[in-house]
C-alpha atoms as a PDB file:
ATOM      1  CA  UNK A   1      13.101   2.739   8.688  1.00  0.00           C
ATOM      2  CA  UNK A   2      15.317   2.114  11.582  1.00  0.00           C
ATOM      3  CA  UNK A   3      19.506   1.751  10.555  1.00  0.00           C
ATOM      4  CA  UNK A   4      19.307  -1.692  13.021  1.00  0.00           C
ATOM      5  CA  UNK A   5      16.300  -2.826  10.344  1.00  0.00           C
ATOM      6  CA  UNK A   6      18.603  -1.884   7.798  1.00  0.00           C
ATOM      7  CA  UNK A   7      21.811  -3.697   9.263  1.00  0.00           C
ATOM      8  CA  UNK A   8      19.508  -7.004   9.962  1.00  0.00           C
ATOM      9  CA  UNK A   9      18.785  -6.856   6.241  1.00  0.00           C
ATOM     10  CA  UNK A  10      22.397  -6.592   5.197  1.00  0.00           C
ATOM     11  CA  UNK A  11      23.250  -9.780   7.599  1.00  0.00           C
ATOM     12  CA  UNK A  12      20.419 -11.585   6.429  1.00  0.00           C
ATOM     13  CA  UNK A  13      22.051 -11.301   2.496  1.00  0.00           C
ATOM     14  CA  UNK A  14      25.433 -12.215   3.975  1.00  0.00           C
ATOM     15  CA  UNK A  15      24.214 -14.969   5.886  1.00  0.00           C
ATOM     16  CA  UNK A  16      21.916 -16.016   2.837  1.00  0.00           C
ATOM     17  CA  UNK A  17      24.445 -15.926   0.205  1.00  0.00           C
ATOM     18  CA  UNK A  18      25.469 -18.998  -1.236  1.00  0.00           C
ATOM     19  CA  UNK A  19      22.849 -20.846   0.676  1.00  0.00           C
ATOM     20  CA  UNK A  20      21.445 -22.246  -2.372  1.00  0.00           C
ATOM     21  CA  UNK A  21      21.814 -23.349  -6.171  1.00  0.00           C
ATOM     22  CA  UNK A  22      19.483 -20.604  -7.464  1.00  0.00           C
ATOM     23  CA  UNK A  23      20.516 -22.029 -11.243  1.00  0.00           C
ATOM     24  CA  UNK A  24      18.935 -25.354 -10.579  1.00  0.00           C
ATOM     25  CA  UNK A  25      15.758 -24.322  -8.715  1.00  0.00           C
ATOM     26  CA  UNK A  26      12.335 -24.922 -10.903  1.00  0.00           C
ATOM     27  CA  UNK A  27      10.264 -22.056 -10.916  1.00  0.00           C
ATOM     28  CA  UNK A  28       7.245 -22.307  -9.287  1.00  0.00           C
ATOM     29  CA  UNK A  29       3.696 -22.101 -10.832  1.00  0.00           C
ATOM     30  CA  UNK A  30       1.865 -21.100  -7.787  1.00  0.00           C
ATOM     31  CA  UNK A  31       0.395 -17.733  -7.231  1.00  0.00           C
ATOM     32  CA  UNK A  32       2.080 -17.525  -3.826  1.00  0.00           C
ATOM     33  CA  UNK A  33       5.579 -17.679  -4.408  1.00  0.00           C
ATOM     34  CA  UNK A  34       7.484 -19.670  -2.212  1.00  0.00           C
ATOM     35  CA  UNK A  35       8.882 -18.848   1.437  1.00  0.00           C
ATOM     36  CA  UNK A  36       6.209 -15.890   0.939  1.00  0.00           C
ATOM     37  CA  UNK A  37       3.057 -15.291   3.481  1.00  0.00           C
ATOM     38  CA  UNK A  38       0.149 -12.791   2.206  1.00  0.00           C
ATOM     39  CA  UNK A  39      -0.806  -9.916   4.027  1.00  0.00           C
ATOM     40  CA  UNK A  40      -3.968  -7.653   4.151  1.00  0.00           C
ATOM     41  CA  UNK A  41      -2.190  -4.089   4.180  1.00  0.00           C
ATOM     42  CA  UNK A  42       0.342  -2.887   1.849  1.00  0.00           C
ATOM     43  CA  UNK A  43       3.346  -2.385   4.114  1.00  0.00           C
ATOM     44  CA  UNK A  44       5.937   0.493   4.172  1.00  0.00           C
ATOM     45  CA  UNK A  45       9.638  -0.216   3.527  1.00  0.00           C
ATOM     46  CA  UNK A  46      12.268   2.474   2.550  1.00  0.00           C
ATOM     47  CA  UNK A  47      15.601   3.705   3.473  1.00  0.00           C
ATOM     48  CA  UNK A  48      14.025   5.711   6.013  1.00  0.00           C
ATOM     49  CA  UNK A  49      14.135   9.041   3.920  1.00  0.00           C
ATOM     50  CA  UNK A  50      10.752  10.197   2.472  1.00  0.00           C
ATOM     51  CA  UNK A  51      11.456  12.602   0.422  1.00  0.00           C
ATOM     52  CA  UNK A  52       8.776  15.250   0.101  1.00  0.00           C
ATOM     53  CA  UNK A  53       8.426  16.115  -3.507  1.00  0.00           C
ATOM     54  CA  UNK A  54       5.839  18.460  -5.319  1.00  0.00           C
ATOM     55  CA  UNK A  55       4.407  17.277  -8.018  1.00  0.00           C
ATOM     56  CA  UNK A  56       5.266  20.578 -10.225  1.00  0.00           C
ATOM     57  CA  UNK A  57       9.207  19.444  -8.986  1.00  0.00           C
ATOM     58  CA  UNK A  58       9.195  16.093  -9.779  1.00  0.00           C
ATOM     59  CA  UNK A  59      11.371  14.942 -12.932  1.00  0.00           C
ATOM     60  CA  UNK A  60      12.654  12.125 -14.451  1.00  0.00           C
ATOM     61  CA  UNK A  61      15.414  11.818 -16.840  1.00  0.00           C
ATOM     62  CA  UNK A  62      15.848   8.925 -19.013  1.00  0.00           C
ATOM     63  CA  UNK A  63      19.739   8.325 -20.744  1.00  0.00           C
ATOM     64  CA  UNK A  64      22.623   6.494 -21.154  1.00  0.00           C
ATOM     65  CA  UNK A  65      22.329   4.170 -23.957  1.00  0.00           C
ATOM     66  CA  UNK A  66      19.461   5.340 -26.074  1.00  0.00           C
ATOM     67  CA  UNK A  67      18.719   6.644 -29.338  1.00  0.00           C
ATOM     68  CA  UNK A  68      16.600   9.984 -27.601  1.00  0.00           C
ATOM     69  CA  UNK A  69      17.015  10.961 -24.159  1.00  0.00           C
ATOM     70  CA  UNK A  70      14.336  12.322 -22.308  1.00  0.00           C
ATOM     71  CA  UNK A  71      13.172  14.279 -19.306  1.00  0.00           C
ATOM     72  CA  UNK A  72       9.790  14.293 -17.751  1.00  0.00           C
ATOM     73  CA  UNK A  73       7.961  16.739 -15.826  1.00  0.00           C
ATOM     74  CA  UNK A  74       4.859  16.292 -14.119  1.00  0.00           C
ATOM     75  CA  UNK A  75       2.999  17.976 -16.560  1.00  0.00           C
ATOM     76  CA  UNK A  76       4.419  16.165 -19.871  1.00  0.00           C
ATOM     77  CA  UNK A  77       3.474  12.988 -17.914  1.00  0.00           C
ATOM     78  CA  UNK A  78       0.140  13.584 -17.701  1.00  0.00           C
ATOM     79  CA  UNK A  79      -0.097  13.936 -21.301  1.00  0.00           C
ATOM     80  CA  UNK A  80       0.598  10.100 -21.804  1.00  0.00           C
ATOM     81  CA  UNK A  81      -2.279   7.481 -21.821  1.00  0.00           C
ATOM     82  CA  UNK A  82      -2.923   6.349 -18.312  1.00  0.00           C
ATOM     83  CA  UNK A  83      -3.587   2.773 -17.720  1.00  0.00           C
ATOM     84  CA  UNK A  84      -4.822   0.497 -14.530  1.00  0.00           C
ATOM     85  CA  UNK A  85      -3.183  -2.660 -13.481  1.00  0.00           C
ATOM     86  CA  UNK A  86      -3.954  -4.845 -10.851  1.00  0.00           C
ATOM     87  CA  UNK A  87      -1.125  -7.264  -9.730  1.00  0.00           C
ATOM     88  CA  UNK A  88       0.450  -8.858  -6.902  1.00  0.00           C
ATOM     89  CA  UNK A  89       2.822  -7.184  -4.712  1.00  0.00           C
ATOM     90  CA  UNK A  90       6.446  -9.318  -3.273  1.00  0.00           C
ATOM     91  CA  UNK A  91       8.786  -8.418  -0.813  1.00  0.00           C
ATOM     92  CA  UNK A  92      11.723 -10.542  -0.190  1.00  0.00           C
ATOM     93  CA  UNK A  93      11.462 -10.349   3.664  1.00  0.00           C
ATOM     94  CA  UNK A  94       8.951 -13.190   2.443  1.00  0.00           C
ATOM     95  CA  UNK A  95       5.127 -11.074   2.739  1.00  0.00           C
ATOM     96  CA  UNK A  96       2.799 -10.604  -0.633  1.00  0.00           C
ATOM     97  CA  UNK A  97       0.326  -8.481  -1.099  1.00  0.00           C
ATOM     98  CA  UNK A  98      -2.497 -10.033  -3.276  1.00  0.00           C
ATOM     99  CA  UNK A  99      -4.440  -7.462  -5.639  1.00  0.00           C
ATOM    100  CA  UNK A 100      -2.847  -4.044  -5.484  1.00  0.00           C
ATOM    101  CA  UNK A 101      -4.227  -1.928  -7.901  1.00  0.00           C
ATOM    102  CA  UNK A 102      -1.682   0.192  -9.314  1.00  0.00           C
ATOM    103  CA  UNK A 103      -2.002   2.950 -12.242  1.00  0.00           C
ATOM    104  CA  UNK A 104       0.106   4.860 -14.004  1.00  0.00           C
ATOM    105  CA  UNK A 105       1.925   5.046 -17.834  1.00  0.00           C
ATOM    106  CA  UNK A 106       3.363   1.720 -19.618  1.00  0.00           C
ATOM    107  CA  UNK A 107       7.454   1.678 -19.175  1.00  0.00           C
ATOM    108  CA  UNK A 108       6.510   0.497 -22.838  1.00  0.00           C
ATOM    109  CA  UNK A 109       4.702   3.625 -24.451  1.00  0.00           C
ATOM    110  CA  UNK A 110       7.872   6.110 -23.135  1.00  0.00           C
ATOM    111  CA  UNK A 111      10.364   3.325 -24.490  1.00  0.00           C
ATOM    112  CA  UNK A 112       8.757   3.821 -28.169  1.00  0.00           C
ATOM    113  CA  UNK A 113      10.449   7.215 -27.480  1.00  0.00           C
ATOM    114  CA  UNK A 114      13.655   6.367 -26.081  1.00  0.00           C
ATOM    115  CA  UNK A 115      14.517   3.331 -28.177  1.00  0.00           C
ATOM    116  CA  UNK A 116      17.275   1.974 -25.984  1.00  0.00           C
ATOM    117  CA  UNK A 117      20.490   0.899 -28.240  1.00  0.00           C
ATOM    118  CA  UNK A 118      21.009  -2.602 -28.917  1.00  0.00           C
ATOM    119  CA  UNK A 119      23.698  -2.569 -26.703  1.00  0.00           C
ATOM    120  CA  UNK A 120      21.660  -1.438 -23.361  1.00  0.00           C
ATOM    121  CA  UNK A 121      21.712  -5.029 -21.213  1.00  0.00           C
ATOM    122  CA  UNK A 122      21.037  -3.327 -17.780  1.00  0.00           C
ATOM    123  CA  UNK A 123      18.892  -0.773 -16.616  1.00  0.00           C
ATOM    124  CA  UNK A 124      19.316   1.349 -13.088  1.00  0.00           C
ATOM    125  CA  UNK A 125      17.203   3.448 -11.098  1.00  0.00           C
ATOM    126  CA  UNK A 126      18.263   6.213  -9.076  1.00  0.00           C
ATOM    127  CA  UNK A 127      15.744   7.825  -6.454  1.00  0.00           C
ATOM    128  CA  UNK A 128      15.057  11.368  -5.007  1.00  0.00           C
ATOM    129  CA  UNK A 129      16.291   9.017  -1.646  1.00  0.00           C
ATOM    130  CA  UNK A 130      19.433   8.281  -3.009  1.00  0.00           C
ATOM    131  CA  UNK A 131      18.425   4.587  -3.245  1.00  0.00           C
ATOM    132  CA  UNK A 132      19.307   2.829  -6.370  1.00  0.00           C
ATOM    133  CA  UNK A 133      18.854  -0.392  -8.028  1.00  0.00           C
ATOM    134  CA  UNK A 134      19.427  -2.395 -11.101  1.00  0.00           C
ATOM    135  CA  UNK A 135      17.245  -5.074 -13.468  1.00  0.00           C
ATOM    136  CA  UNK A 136      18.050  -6.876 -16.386  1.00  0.00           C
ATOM    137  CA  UNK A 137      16.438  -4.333 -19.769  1.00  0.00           C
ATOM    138  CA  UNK A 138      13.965  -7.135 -20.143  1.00  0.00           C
ATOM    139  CA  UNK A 139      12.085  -6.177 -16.899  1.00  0.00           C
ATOM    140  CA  UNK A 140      11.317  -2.522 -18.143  1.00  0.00           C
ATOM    141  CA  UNK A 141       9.731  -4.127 -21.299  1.00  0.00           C
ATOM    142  CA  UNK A 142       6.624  -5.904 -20.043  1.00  0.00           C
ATOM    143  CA  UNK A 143       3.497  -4.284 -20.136  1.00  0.00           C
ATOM    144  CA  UNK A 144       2.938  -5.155 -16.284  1.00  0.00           C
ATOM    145  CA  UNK A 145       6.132  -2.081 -15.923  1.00  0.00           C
ATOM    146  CA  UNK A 146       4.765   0.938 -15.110  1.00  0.00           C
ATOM    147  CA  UNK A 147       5.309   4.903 -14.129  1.00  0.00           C
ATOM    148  CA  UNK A 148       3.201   4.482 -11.099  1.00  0.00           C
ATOM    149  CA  UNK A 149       1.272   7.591 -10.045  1.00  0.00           C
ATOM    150  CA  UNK A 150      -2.058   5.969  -8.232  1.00  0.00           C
ATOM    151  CA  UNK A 151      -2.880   3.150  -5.754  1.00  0.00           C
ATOM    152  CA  UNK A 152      -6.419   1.650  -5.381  1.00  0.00           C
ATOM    153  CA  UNK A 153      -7.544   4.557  -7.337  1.00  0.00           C
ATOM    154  CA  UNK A 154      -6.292   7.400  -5.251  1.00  0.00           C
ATOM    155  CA  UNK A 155      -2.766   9.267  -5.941  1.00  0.00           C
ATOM    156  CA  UNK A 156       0.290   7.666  -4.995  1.00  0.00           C
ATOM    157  CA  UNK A 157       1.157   8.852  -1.569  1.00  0.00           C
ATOM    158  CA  UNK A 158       4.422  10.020  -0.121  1.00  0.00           C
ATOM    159  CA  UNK A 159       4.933   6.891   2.275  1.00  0.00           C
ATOM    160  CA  UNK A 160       4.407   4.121  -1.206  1.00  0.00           C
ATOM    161  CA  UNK A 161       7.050   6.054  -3.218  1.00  0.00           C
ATOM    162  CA  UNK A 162       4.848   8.992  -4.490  1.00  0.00           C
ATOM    163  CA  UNK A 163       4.532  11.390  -6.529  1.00  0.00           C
ATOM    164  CA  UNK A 164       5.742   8.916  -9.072  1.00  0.00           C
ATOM    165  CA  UNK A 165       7.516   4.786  -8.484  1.00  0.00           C
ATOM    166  CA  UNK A 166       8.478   2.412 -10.728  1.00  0.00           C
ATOM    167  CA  UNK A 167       6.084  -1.254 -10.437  1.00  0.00           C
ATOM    168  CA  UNK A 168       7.585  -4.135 -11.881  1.00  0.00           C
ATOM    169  CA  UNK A 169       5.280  -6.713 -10.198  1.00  0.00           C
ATOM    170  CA  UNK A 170       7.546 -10.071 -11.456  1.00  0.00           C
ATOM    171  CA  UNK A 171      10.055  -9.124  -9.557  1.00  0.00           C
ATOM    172  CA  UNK A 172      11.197  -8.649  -5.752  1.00  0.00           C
ATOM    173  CA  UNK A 173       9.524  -5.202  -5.054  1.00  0.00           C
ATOM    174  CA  UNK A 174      12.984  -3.726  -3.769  1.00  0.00           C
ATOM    175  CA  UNK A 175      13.286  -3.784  -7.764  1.00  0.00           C
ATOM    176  CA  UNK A 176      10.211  -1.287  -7.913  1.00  0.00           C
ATOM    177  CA  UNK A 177      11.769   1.801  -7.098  1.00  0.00           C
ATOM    178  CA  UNK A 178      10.481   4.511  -5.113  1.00  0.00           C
ATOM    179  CA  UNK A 179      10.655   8.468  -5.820  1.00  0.00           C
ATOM    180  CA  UNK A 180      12.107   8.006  -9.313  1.00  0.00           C
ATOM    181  CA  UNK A 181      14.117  10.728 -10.452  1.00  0.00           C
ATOM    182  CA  UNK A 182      16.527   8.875 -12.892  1.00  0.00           C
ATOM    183  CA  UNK A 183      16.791   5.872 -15.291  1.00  0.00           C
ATOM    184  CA  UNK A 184      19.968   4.722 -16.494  1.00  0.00           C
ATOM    185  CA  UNK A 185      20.433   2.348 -19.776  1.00  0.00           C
ATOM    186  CA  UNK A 186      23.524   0.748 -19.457  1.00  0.00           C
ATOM    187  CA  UNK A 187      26.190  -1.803 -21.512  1.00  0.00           C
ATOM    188  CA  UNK A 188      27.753  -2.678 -18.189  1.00  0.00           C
ATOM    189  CA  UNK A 189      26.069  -3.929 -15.144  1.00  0.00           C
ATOM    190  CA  UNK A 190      25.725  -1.216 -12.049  1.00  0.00           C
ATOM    191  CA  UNK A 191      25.153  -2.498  -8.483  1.00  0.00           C
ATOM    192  CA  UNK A 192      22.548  -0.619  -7.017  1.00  0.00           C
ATOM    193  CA  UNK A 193      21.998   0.121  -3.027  1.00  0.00           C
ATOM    194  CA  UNK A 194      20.875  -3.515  -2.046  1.00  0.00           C
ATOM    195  CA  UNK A 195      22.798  -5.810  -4.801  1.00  0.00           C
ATOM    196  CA  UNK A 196      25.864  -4.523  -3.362  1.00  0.00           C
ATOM    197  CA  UNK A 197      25.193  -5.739  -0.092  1.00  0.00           C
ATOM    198  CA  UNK A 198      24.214  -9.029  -1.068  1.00  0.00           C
ATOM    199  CA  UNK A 199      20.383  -9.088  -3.047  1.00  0.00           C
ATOM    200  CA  UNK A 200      20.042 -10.634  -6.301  1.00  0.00           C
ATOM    201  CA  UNK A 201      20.435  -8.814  -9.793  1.00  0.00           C
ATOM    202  CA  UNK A 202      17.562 -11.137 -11.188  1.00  0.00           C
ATOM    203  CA  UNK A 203      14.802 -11.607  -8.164  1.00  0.00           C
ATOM    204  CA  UNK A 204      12.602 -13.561  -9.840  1.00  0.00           C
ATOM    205  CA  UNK A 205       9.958 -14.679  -6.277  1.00  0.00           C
ATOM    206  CA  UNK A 206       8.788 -18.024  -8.036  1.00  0.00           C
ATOM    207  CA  UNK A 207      12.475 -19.089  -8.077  1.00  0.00           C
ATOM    208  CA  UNK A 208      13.359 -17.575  -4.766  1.00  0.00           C
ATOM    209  CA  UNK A 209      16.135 -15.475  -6.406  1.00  0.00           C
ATOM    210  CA  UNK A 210      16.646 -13.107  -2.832  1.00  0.00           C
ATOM    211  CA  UNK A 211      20.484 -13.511  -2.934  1.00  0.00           C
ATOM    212  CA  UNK A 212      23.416 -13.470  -5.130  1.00  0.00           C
ATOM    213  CA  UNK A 213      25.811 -16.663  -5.146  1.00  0.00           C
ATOM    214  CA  UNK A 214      28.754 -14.582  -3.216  1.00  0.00           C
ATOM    215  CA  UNK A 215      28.478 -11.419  -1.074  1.00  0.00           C
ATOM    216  CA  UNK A 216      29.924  -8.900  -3.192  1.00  0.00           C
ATOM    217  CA  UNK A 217      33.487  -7.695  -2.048  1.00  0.00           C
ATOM    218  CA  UNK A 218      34.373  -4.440  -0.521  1.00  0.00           C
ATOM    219  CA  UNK A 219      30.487  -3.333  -1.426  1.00  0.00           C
ATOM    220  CA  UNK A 220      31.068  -0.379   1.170  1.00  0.00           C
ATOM    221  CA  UNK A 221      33.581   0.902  -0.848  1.00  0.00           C
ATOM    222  CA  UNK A 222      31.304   0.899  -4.319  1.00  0.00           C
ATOM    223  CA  UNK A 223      28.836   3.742  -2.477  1.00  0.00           C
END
């Protein structure tokens, strides 16, 4: 991804911010959210780093605020009950892709192991990338969440966040993060890469949550 894409995106959340009462806007029942257009092929969208990670590298470690921290190889992931999943796909530069058929292990099944303290209100991602991002804990306890490792049956490529990406299909996909190396449970909201410069904490599509209230001071200085 080109840095002007990247600066368009960061003016589009300034200009955006404030734009609208997200509090008082109904959410919609529709399949299409709204201000979204469909599309037939799964498009690419990253930082413009694609990391190349081996499978035999890849880790993630879980922490923060949890009863049992955890780290996960490729191996020890492959040991957990694999599921299928076919949901919709949103983007907040407004396309959708319908169907995608994503696989992978329930957020749920490794929670049952990491029993997050009472406490943990926020969660944050941290990528192989260096991108980050945050969600509310609720989002990492649906059974839609997954550790995705496959697309439309085949593994999950290095361009669509491979070996292994987070899928939280309810939300804006910049929530879904790519090359996951880390996961963070936290008592105190952290900003990740695009909620500092502007993008909601919540993203909900069906209530067109793309931007916070206020552009978020002196964001450069919180990377």
């Amino acid at each position: 991804m080109s840095k002007s894409y990247l600066d368009r995106k960061e003016s589009w959340a300034k200009k955006m911010a404030g734009s609208s009462d997200l509090s008082k806007k109904e959410r919609s029942e529709d399949r299409l959210p709204p201000g979204q257009h469909t599309v037939e092929k799964l498009p690419v969208l990253d930082l413009g780093i694609q990391p190349k990670i081996e499978e035999k590298d890849w880790v993630l470690e879980i922490g923060g605020e949890v009863e049992n921290e955890l780290k996960i190889d490729w191996e020890s992931l492959t040991q957990w009950d694999h599921v299928e999943e076919m949901s919709d796909f949103h983007c907040v530069t407004t396309w959708s892709k319908y169907d995608c058929k994503w696989g992978g292990v329930r957020m749920l099944d490794i929670l049952d192991q990491v029993r997050p303290h009472s406490c943990a209100e926020h969660v944050l991602f941290v990528s192989y990338d260096g991108y980050t991002t945050n969600v509310p804990v609720e989002a990492v306890y649906s059974r839609c969440t997954l550790l995705a490792t496959s697309l439309n049956g085949e593994p999950l490529s290095r361009k669509y966040g491979g070996p292994v990406r987070v899928i939280i299909p309810y939300l804006y996909a910049w929530k879904s993060a790519k090359f996951v190396n880390r996961m963070q449970f936290t008592n105190k909201m952290q900003l990740g890469y695009w909620e500092k410069r502007g993008y909601s904490n919540t993203a909900d599509p069906w209530r067109e949550e793309r931007f916070i209230d206020e552009e978020v001071p002196d964001w450069r200085d919180l990377d």
